[in-house]
N, C-alpha and C. Protein backbone atom coordinates (compact mmCIF):
# COMPACT_ATOMS: atom_id res chain seq x y z
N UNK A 1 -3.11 -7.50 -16.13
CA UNK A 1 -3.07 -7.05 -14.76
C UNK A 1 -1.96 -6.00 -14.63
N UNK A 2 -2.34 -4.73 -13.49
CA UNK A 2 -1.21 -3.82 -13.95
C UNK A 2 -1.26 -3.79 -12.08
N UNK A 3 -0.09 -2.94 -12.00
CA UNK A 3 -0.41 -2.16 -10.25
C UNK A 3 -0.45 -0.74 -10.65
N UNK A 4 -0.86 -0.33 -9.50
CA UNK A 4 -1.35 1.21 -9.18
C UNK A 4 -0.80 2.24 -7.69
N UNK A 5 -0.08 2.98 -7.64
CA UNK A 5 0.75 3.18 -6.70
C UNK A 5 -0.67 4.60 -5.83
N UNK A 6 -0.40 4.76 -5.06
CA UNK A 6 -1.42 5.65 -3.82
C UNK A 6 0.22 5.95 -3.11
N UNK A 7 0.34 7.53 -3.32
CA UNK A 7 1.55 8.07 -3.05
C UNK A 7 0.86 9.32 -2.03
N UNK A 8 1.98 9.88 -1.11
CA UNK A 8 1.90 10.65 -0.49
C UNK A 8 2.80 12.05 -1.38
N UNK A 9 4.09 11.79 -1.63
CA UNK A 9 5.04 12.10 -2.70
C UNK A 9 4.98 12.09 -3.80
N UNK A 10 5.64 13.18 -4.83
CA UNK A 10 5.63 12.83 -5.87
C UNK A 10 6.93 12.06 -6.37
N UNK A 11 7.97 12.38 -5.41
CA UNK A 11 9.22 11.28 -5.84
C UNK A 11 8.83 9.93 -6.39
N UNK A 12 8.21 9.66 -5.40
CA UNK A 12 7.96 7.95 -5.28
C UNK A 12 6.74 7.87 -6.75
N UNK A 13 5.72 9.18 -6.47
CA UNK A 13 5.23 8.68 -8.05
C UNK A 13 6.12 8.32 -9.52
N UNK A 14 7.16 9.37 -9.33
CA UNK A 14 8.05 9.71 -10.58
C UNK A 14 8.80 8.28 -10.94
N UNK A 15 8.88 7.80 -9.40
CA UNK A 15 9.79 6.61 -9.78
C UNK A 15 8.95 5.39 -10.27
N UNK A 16 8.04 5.48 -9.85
CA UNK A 16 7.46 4.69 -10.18
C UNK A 16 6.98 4.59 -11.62
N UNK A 17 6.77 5.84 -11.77
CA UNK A 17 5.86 5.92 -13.65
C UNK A 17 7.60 5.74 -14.59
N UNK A 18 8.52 5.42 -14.00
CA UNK A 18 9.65 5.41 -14.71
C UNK A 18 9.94 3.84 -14.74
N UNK A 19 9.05 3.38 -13.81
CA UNK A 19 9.09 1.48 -13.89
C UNK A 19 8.04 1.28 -14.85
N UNK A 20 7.00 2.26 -15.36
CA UNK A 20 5.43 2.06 -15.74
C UNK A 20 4.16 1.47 -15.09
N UNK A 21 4.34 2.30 -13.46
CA UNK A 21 3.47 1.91 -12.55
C UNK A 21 2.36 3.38 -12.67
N UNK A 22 1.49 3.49 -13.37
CA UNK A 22 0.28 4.71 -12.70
C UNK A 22 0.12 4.55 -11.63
N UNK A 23 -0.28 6.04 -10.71
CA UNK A 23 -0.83 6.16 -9.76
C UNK A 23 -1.22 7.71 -9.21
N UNK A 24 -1.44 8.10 -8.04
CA UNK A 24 -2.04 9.25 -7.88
C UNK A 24 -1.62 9.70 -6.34
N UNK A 25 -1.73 11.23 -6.26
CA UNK A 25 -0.93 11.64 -5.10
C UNK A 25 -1.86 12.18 -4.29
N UNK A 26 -2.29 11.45 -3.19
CA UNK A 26 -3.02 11.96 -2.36
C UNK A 26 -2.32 12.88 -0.89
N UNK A 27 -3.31 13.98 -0.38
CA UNK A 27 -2.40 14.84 0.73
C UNK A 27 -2.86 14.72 2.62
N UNK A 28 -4.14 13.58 2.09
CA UNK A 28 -4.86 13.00 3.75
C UNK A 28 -5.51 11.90 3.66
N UNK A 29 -6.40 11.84 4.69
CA UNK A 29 -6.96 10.59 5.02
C UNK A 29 -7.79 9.89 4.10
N UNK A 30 -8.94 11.03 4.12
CA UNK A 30 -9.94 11.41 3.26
C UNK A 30 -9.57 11.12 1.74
N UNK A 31 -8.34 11.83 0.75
CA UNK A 31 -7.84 11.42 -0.36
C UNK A 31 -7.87 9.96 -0.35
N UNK A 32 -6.92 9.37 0.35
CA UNK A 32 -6.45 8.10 0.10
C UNK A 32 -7.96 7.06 0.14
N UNK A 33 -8.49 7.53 1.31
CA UNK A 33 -9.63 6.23 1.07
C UNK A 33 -10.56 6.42 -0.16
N UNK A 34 -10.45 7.87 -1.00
CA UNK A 34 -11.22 8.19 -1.88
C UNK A 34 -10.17 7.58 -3.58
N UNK A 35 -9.02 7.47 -3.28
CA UNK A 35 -8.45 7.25 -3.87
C UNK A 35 -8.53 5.65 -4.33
N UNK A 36 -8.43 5.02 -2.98
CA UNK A 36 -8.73 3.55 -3.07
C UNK A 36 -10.08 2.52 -3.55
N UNK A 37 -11.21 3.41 -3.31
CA UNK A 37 -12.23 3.01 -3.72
C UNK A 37 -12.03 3.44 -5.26
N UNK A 38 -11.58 4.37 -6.01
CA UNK A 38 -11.21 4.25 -7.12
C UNK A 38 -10.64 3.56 -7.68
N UNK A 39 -9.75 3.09 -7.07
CA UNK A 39 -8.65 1.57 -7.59
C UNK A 39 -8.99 0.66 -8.11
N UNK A 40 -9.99 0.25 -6.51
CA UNK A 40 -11.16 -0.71 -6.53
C UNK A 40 -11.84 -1.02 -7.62
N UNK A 41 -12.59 -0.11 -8.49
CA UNK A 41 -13.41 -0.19 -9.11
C UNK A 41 -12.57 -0.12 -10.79
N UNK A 42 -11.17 -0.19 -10.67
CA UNK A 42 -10.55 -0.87 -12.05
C UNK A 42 -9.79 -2.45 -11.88
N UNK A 43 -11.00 -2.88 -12.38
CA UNK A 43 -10.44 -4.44 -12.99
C UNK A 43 -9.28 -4.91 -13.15
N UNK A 44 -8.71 -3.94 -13.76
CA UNK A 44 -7.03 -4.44 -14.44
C UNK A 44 -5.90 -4.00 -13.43
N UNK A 45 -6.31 -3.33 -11.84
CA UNK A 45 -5.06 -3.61 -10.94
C UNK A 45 -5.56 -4.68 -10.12
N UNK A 46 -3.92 -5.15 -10.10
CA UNK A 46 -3.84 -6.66 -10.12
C UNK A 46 -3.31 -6.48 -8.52
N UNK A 47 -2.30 -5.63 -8.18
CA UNK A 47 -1.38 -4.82 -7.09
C UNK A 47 -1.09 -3.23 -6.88
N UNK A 48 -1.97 -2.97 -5.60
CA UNK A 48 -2.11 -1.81 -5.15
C UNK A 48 -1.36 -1.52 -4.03
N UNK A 49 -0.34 -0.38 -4.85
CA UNK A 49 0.81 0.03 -4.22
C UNK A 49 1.17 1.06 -3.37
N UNK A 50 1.32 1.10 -2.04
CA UNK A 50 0.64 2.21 -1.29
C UNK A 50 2.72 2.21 -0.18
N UNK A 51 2.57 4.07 -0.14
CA UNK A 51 3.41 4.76 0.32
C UNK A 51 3.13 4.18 1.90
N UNK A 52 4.02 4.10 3.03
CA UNK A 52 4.21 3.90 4.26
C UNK A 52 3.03 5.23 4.94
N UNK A 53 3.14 6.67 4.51
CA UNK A 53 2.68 7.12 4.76
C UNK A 53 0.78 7.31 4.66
N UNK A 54 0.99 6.81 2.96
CA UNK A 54 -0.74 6.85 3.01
C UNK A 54 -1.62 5.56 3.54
N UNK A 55 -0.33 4.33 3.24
CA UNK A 55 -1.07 3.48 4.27
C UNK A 55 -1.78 3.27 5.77
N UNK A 56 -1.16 4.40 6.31
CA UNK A 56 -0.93 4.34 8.24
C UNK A 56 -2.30 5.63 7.60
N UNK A 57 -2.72 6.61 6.78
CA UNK A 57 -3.87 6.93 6.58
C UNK A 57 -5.14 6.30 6.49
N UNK A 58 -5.13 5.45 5.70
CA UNK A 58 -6.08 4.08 6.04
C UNK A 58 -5.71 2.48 6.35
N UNK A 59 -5.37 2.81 7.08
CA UNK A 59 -4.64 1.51 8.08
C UNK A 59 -6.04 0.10 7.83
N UNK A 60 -7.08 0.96 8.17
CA UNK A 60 -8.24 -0.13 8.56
C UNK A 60 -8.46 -0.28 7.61
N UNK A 61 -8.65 0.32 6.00
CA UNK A 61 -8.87 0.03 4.31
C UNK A 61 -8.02 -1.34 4.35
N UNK A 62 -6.73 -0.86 4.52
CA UNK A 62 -5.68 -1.58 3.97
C UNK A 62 -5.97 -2.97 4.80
N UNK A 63 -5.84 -2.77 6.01
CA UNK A 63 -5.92 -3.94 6.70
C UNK A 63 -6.91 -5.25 6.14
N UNK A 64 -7.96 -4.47 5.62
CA UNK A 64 -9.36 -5.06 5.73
C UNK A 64 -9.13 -6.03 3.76
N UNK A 65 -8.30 -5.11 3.54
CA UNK A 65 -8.04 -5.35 2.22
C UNK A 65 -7.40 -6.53 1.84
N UNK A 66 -6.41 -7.04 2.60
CA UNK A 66 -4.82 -7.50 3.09
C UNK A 66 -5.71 -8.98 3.61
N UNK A 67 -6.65 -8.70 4.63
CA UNK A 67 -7.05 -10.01 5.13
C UNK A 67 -7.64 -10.93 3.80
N UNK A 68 -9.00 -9.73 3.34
CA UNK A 68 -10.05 -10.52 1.96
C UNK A 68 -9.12 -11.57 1.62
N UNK A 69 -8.17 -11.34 1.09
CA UNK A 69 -7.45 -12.39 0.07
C UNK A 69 -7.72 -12.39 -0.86
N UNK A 70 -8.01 -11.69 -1.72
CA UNK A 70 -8.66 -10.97 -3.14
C UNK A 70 -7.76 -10.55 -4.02
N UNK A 71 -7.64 -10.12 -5.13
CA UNK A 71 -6.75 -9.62 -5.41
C UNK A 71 -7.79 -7.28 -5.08
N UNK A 72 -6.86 -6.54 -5.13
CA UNK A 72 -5.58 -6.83 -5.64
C UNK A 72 -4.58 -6.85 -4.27
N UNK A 73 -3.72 -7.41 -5.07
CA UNK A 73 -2.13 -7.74 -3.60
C UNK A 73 -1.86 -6.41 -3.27
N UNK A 74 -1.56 -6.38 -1.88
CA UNK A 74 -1.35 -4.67 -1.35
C UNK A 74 -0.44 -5.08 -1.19
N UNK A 75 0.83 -3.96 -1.06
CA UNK A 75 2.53 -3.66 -0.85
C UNK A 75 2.50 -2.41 0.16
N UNK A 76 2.93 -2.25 1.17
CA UNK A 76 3.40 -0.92 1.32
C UNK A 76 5.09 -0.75 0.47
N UNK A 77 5.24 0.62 0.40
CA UNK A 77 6.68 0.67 0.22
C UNK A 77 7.28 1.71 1.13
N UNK A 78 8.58 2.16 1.69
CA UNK A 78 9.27 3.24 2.33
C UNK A 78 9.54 4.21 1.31
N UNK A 79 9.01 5.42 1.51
CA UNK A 79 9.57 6.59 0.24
C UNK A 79 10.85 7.25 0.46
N UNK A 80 10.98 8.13 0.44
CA UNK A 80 12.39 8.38 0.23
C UNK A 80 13.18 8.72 1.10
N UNK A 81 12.43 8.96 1.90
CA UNK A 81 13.20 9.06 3.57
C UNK A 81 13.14 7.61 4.06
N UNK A 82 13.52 6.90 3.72
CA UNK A 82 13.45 5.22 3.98
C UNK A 82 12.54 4.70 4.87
N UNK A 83 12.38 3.42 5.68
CA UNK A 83 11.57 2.66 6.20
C UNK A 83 11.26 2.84 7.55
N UNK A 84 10.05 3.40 7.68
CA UNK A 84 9.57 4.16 9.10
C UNK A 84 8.54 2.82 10.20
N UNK A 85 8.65 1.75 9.30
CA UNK A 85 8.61 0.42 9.92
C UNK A 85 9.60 -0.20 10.98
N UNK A 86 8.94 -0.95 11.77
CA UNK A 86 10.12 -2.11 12.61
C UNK A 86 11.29 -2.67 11.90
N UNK A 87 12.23 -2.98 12.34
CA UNK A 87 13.11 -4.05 11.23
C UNK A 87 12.18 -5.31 11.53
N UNK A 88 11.49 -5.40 12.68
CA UNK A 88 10.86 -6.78 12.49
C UNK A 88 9.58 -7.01 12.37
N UNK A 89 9.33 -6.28 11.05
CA UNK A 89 7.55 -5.90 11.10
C UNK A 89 7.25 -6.85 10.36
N UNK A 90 7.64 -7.85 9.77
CA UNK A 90 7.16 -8.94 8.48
C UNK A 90 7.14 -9.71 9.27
N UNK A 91 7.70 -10.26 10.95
CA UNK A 91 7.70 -11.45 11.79
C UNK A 91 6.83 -11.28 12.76
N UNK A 92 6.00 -9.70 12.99
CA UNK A 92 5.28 -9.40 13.54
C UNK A 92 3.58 -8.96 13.22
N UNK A 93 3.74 -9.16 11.80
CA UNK A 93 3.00 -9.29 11.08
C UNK A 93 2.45 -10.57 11.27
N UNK A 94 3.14 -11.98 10.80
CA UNK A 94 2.79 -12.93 11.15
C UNK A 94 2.56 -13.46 12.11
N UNK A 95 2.53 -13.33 13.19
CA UNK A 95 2.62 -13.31 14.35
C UNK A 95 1.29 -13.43 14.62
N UNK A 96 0.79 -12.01 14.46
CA UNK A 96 0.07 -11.11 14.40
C UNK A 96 -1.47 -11.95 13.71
N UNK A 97 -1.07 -12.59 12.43
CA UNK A 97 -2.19 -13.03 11.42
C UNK A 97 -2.57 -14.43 11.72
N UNK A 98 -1.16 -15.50 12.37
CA UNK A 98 -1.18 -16.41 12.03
C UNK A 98 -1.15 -16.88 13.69
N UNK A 99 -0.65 -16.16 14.28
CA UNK A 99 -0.17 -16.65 16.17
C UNK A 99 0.70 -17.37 16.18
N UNK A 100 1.98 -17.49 15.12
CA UNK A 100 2.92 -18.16 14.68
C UNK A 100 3.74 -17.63 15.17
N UNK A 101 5.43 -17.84 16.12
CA UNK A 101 5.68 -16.86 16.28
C UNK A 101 7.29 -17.69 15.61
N UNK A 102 7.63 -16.69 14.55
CA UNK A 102 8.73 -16.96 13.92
C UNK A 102 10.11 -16.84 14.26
N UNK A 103 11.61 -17.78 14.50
CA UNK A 103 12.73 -17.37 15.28
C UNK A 103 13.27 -17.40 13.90
């Protein structure tokens, strides 16, 4: 099982292929969901690793992805201009999935 990064940047690719993560740099909407159905269709990612930015590109992929419970495990990450998320987006997340509401 490997992961596979879906970058907006190439920073975040560089860093990544320097951990030994492949992946590919998409520049819109259109890329990324074309990108992802490619993913899809290799067996051996286990975790599909997606930029803050190309995620909020296919929000509804990802989402839809995230619920299945399948592999592979989705991550967003913050690229290099750091985290354009809530500080309380992991409690609102759950919230959100579960109607749990976490203190």
């Amino acid at each position: 099982m490997r992961a596979f990064l879906i970058s907006d940047n190439l920073d975040s690719l560089v860093g990544m292929r320097l951990a030994g993560v492949e992946g590919c740099i998409v520049r819109n909407a259109n890329e990324t969901s074309l990108a992802i159905e490619e993913a899809l269709k290799d067996t051996e990612i286990g975790i599909l690793i997606f930029t803050e930015k190309t995620a909020s590109w296919a929000s509804k992929q990802v989402k839809f992805l995230r619920e299945q419970g399948h592999l592979p495990l989705i991550v967003e990450i913050p690229d290099r201009h750091g985290m354009k998320r809530e500080a309380d987006f992991l409690t609102s997340y759950v919230r959100e999935a579960l109607g749990v509401n976490i203190e």
